[in-house]
C-alpha atoms as a PDB file:
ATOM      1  CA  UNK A   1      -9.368 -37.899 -24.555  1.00  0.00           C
ATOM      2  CA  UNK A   2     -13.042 -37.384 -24.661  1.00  0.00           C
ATOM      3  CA  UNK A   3     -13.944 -33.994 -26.213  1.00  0.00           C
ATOM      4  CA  UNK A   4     -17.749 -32.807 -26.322  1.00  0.00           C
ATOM      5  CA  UNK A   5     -18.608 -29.996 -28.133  1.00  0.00           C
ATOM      6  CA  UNK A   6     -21.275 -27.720 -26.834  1.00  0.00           C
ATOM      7  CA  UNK A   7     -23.643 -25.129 -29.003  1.00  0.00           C
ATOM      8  CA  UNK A   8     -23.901 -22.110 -27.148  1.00  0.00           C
ATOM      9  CA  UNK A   9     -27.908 -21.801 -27.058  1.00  0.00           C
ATOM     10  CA  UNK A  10     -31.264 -21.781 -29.144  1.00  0.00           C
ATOM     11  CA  UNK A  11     -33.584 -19.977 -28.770  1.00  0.00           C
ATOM     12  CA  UNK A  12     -36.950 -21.206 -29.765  1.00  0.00           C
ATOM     13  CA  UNK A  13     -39.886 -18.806 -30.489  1.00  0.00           C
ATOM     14  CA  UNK A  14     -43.542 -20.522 -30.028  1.00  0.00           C
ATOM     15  CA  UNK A  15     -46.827 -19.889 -31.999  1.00  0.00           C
ATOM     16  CA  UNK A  16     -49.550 -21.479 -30.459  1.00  0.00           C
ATOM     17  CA  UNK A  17     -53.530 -22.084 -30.681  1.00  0.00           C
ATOM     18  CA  UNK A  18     -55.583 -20.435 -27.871  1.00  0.00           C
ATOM     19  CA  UNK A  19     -55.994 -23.199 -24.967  1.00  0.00           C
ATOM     20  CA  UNK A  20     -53.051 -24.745 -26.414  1.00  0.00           C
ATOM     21  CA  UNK A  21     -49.791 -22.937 -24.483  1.00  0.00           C
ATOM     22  CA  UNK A  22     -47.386 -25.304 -23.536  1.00  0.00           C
ATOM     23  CA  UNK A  23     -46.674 -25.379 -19.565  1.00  0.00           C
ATOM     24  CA  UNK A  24     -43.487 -24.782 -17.510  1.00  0.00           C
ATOM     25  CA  UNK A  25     -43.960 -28.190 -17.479  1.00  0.00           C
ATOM     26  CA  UNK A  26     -43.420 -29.190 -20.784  1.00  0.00           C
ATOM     27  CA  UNK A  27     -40.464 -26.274 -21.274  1.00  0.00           C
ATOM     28  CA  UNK A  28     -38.810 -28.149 -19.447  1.00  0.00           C
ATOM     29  CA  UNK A  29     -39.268 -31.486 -20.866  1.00  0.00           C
ATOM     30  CA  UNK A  30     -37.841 -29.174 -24.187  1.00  0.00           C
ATOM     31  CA  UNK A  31     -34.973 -27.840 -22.803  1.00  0.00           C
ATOM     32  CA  UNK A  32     -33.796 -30.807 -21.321  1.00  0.00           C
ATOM     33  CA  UNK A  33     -34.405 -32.200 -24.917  1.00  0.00           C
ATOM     34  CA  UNK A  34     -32.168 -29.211 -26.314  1.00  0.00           C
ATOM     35  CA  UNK A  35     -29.414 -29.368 -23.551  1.00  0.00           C
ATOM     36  CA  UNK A  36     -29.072 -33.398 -24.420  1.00  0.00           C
ATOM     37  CA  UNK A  37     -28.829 -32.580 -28.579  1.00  0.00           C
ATOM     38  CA  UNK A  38     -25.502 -30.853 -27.161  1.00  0.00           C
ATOM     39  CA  UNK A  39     -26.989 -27.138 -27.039  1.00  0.00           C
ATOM     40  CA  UNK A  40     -26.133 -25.306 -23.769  1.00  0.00           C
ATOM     41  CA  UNK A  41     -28.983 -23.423 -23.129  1.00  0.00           C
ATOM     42  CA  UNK A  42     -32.095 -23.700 -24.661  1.00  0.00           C
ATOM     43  CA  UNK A  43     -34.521 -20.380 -24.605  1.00  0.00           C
ATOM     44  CA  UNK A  44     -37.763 -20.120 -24.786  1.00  0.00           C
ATOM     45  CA  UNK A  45     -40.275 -16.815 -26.220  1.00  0.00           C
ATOM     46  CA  UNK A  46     -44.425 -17.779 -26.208  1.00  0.00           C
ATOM     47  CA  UNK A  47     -45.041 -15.058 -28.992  1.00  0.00           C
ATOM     48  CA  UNK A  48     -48.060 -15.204 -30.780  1.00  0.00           C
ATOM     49  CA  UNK A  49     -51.269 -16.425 -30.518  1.00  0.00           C
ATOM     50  CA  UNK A  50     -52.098 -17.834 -34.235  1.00  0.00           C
ATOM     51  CA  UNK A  51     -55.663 -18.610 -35.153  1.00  0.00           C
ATOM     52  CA  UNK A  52     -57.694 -21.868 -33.834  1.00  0.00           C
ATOM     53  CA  UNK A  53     -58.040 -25.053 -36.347  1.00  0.00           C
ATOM     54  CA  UNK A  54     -59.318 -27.930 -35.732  1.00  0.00           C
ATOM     55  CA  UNK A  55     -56.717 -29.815 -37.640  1.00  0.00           C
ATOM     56  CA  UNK A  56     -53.500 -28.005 -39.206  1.00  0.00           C
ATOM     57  CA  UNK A  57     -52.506 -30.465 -42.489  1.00  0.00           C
ATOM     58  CA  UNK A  58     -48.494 -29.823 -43.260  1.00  0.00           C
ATOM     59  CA  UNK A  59     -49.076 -30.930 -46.573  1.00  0.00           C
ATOM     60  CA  UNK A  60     -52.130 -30.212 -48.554  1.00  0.00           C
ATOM     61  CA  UNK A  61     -52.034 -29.336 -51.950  1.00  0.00           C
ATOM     62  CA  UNK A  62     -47.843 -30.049 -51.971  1.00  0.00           C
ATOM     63  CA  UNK A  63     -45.244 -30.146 -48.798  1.00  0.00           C
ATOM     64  CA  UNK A  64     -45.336 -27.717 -47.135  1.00  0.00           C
ATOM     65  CA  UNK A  65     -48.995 -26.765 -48.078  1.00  0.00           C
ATOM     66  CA  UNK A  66     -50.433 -23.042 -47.990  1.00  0.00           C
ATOM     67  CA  UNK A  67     -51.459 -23.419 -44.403  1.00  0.00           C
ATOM     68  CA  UNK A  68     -48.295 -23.216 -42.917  1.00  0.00           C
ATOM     69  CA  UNK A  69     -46.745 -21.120 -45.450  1.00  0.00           C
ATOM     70  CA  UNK A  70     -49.723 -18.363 -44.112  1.00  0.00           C
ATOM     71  CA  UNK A  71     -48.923 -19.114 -40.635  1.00  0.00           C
ATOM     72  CA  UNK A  72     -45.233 -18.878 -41.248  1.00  0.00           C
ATOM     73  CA  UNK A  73     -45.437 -15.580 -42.896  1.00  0.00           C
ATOM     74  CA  UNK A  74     -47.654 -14.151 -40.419  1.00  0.00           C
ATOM     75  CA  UNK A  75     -47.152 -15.693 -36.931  1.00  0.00           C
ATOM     76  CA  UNK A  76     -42.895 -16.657 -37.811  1.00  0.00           C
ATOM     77  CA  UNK A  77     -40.705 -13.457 -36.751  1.00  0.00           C
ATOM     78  CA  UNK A  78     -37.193 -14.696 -36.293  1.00  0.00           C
ATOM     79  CA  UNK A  79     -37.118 -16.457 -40.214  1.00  0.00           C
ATOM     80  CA  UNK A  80     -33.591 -16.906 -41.711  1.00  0.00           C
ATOM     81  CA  UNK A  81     -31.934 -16.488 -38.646  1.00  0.00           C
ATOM     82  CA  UNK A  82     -30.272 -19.733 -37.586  1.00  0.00           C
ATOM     83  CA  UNK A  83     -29.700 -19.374 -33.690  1.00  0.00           C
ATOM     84  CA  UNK A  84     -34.143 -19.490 -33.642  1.00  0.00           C
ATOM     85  CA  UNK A  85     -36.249 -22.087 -34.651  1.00  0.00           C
ATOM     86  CA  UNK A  86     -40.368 -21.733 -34.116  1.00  0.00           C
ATOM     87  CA  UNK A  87     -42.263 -24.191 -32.950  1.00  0.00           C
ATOM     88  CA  UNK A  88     -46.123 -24.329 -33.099  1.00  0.00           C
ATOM     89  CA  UNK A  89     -48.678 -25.952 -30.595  1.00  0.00           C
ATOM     90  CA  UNK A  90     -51.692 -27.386 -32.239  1.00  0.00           C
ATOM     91  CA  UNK A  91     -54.704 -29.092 -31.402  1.00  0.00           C
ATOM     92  CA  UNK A  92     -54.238 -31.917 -33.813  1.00  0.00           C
ATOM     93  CA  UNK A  93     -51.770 -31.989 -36.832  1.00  0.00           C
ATOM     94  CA  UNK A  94     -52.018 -34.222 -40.200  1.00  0.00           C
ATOM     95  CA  UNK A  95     -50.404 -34.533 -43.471  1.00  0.00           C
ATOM     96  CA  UNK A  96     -52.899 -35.629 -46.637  1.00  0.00           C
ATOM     97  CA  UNK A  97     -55.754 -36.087 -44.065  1.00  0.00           C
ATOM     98  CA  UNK A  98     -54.322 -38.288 -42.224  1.00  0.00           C
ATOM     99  CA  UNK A  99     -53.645 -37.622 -38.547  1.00  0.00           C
ATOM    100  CA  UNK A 100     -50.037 -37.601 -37.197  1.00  0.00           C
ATOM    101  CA  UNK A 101     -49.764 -40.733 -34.585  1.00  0.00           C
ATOM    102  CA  UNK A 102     -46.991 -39.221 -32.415  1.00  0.00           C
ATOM    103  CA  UNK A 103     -46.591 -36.008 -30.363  1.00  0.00           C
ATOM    104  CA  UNK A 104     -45.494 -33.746 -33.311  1.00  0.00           C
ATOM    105  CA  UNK A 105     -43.185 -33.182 -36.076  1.00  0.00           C
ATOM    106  CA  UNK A 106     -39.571 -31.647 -36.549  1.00  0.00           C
ATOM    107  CA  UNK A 107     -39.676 -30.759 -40.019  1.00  0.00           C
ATOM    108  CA  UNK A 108     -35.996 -28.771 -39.804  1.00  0.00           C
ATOM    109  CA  UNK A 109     -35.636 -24.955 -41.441  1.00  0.00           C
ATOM    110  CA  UNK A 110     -39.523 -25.570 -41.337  1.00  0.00           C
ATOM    111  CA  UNK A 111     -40.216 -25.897 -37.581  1.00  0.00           C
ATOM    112  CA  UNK A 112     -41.371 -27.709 -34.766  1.00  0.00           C
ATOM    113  CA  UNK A 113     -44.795 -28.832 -34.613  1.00  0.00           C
ATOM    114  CA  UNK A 114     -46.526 -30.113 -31.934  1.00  0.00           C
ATOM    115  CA  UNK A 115     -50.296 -31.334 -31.417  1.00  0.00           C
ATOM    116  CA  UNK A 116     -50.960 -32.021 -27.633  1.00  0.00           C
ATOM    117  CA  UNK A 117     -54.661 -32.868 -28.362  1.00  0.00           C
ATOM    118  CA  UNK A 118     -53.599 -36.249 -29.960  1.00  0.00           C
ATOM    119  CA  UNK A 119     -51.254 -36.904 -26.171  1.00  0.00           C
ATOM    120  CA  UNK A 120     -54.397 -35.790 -24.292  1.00  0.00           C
ATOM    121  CA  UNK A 121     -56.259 -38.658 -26.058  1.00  0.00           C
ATOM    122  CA  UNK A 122     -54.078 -41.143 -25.087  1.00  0.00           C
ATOM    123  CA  UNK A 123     -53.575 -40.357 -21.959  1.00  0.00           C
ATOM    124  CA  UNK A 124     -57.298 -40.933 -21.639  1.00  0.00           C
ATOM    125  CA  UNK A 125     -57.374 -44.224 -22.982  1.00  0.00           C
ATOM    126  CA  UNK A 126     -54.689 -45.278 -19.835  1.00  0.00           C
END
């Protein structure tokens, strides 16, 4: 007998940098991400808007660092609540300085964070 267990849905609410909104496109890429982690539906809110930086560093001055602890407790709405998680779209993202080398970062409770700059720049190079 082959049982698989479903989780009825998340819902994912998404910060992101002006210029930097991800696409139907790429929703669907996420969802399709979601639905294979076992989730049945996977929902998706573009909410805010959150201020432009070049580069957002996770971890300066200690993990996470103040950056995304001022992001989080402006631009995060659905905090605590375990059906959401947030994601963020960034131009680039780094931890210590140093830039992250893949599309983004799952850092759990803390988020989804994605930099589509750094795929853009690759892409380029093909």
């Amino acid at each position: 007998m082959i049982i698989v267990h479903f989780i009825a849905q998340i819902v994912v609410e998404i910060g992101y940098m002006d210029g930097h909104a991800p696409s139907q496109e790429d929703l669907d890429v996420l969802e399709a991400y979601y639905i294979q982690l076992g989730y049945h539906r996977a929902e998706f809110h573009l909410d805010d808007v959150v201020p432009y930086v070049y580069e957002f560093d996770l971890r300066t001055y200690g993990w996470p660092g103040p950056q995304y602890y001022s992001y989080s407790s402006t631009y995060r709405n659905h905090s605590g609540d375990p059906k959401w998680q947030w994601m963020l779209c960034f131009h680039y993202i780094s931890i210590d300085g140093k830039r992250v080398e893949h599309l983004g970062v799952y850092c759990g409770e803390y988020g989804i964070l994605i930099h589509d700059q750094y795929l853009k720049d690759l892409w380029f190079l093909f």
